[in-house]
Protein backbone atom coordinates (compact mmCIF):
# COMPACT_ATOMS: atom_id res chain seq x y z
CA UNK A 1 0.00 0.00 0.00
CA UNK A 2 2.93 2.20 0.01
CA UNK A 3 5.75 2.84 -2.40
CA UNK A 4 9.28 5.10 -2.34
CA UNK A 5 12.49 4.57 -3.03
CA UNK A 6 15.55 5.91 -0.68
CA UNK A 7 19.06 6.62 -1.43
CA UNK A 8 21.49 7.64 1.53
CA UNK A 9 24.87 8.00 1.52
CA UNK A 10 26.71 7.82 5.17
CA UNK A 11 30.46 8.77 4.63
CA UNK A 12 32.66 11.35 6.53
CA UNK A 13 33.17 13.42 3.14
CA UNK A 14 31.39 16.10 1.71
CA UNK A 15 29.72 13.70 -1.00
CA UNK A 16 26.52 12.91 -1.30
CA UNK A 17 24.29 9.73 -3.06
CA UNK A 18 23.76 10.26 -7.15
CA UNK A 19 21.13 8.42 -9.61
CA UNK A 20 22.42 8.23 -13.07
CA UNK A 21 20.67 7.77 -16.19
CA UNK A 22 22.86 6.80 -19.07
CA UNK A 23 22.31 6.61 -23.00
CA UNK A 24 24.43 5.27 -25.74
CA UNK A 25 23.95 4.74 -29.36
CA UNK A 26 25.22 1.48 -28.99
CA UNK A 27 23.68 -2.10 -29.02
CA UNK A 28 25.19 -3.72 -26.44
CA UNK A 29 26.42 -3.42 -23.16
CA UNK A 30 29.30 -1.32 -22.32
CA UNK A 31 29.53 0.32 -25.66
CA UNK A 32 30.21 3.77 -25.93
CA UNK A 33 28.83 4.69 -29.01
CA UNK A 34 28.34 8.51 -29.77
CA UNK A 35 24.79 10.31 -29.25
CA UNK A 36 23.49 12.31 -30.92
CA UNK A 37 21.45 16.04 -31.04
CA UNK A 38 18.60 15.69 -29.83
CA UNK A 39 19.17 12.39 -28.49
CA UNK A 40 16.75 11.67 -25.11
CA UNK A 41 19.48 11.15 -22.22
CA UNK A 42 16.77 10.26 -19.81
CA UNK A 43 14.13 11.45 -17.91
CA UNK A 44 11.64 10.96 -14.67
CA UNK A 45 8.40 10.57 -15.25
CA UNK A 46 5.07 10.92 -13.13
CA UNK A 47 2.05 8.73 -14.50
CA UNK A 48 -0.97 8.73 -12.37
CA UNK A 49 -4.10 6.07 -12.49
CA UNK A 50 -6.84 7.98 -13.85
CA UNK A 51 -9.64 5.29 -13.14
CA UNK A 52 -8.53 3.28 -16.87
CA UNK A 53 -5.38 2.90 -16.72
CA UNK A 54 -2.04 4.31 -15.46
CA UNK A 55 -0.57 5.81 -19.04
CA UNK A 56 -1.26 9.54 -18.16
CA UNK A 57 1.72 11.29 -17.69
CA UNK A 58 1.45 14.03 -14.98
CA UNK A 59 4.85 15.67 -14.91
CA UNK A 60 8.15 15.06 -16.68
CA UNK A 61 11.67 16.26 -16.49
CA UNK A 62 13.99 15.28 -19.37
CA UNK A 63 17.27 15.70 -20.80
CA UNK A 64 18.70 16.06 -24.01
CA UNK A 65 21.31 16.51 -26.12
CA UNK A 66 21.56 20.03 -27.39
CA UNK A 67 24.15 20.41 -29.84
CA UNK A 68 27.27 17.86 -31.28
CA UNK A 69 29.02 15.88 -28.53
CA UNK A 70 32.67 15.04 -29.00
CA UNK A 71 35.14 13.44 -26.26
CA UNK A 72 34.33 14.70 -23.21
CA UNK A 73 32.35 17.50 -24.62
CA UNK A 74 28.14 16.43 -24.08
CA UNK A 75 26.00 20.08 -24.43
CA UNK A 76 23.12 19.18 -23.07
CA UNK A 77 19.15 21.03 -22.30
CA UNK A 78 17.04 20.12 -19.70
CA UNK A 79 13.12 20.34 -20.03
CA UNK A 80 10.42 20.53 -17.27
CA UNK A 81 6.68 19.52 -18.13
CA UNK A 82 3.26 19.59 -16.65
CA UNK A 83 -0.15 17.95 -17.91
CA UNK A 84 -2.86 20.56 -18.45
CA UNK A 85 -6.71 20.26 -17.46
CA UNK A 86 -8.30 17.31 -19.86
CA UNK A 87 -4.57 16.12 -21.42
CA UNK A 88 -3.27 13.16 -20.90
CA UNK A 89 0.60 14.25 -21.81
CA UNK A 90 2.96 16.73 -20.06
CA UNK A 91 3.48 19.95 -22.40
CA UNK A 92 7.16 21.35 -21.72
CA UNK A 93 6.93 24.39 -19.77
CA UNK A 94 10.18 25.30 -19.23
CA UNK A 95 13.44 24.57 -20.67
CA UNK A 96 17.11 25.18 -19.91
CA UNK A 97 19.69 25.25 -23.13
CA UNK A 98 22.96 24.39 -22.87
CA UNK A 99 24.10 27.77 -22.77
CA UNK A 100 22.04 28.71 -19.90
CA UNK A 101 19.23 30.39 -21.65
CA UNK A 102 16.08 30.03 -19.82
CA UNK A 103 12.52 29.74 -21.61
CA UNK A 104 9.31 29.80 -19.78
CA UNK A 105 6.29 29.18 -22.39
CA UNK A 106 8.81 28.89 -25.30
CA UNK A 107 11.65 25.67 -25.69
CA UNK A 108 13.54 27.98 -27.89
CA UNK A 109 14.98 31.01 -25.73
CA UNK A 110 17.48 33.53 -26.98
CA UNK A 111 18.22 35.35 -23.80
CA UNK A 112 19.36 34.44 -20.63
CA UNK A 113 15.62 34.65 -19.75
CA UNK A 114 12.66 35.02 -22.42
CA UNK A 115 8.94 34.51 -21.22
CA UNK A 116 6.69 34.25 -23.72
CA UNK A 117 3.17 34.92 -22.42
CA UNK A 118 2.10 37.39 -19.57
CA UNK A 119 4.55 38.13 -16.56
CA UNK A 120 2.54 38.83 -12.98
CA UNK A 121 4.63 40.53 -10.15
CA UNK A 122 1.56 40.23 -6.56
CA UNK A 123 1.85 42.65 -4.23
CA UNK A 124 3.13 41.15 -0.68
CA UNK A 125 -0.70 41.05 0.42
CA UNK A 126 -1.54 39.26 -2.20
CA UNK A 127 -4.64 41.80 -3.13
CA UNK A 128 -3.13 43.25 -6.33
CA UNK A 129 -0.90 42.54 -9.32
CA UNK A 130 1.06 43.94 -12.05
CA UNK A 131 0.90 41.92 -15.22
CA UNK A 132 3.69 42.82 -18.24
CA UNK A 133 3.71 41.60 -21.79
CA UNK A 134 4.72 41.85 -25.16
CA UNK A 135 1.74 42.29 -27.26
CA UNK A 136 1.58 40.97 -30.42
CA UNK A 137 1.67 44.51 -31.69
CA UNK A 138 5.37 45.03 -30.78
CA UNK A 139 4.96 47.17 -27.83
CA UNK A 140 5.71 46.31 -24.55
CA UNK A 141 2.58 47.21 -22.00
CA UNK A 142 1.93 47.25 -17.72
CA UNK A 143 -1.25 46.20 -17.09
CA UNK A 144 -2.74 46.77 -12.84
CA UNK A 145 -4.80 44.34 -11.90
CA UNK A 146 -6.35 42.75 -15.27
CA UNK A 147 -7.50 46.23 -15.76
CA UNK A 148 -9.06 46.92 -19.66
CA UNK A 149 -6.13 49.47 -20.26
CA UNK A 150 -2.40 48.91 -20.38
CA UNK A 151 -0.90 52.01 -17.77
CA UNK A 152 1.90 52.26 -19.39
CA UNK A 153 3.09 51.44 -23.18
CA UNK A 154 6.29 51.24 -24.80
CA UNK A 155 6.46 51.11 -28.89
CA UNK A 156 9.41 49.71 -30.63
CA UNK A 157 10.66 52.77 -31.25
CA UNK A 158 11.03 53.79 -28.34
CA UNK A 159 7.67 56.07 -27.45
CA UNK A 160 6.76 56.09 -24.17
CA UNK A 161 3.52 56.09 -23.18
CA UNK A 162 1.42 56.58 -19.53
CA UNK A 163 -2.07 56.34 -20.24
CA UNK A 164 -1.90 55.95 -23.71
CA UNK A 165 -1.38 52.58 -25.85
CA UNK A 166 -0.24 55.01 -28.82
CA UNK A 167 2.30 57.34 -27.45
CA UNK A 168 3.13 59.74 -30.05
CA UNK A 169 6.10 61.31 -28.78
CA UNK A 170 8.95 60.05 -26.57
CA UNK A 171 7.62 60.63 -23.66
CA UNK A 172 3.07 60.97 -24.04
CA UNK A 173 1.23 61.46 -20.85
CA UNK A 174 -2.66 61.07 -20.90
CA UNK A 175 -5.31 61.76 -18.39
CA UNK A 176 -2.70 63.81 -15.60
CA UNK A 177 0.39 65.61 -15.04
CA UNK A 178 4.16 65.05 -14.55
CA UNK A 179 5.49 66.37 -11.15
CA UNK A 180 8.87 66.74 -10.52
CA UNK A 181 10.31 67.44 -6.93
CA UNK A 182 13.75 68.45 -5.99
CA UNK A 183 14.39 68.46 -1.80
CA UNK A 184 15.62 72.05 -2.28
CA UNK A 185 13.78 73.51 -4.83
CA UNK A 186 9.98 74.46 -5.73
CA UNK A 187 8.01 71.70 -7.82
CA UNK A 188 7.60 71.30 -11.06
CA UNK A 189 4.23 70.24 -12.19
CA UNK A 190 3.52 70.12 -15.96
CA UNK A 191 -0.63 69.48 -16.92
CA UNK A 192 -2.33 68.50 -19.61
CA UNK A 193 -4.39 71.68 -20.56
């Protein structure tokens, strides 16, 4: 009625216990045979019963290769999965290249961290949010709380816009002012007339 599997390692060293999962392109045992890109290395998978059978995979973490090995040379990305609502496969999620690039939504990154979809920063009470995104536009947007307008807009060319998804000059403020404070000197408050 209960299963788990332990590994402990009790040595006076600062080593600890290891699981390795191997793969070669050869046929027999011991050979070393060269992999290739995009070879599967391995992976650990979590299948749950679902009332049928137990073939639904609910999470998976795998690892490939991710480039050409050579003699001691193996580049190598790592991929993290979940099942949605009504699947009965993990979707990758997240993936780490072998150059460290990080992708969330995306297996593909080209910076250290790309996000493709909606980023959400929650305030510490948890009551409100900032979302930001890239819209399919080309313009980068802050959205408060899910609100129908984006706060604050910035076009690929560099516009800047508060209140506005269309700022028409470099810096475009709608509906209020700019204030600008110095400790020492009289504010500066510039309205929209």
């Amino acid at each position: 009625s209960t299963g788990s599997v332990s590994i402990f390692r009790n040595s006076n060293d600062a080593n600890g216990p290891a699981l390795y999962l191997g793969k070669s392109r050869g046929t027999s045992v011991n050979s070393d045979t060269i992999v290739q890109d995009d070879d599967h290395l391995g992976a650990i998978y979590w299948p749950a019963a679902d009332g049928g059978d137990r073939g639904s995979i609910g999470g998976e973490i795998s690892c490939f290769i991710d480039g050409t090995p050579g003699s001691n040379d193996v580049p190598t990305r790592m991929q993290f999965g979940t099942t949605a609502d009504g699947a009965s496969a993990a979707t990758y999620r997240m993936t780490i290249l072998q150059n460290g690039n990080i992708g969330v939504g995306t297996v593909t990154p080209a910076q250290k961290l790309q996000v493709k979809g909606v980023l959400g920063f929650e305030t510490t009470d948890a009551t409100n949010y900032w979302a930001v995104y890239a819209h399919t536009d080309d313009t980068f947007r802050f959205n408060y709380n899910g609100s129908g307008n984006d706060e604050v807009t910035i076009l690929s060319g560099g516009n800047f816009g508060i209140g506005t998804s269309s700022p028409a000059r470099k810096l475009h403020v709608v509906g209020g002012y700019i204030r600008m404070d110095e400790p020492s000197n009289p504010t500066l408050l510039l309205r929209e007339t």
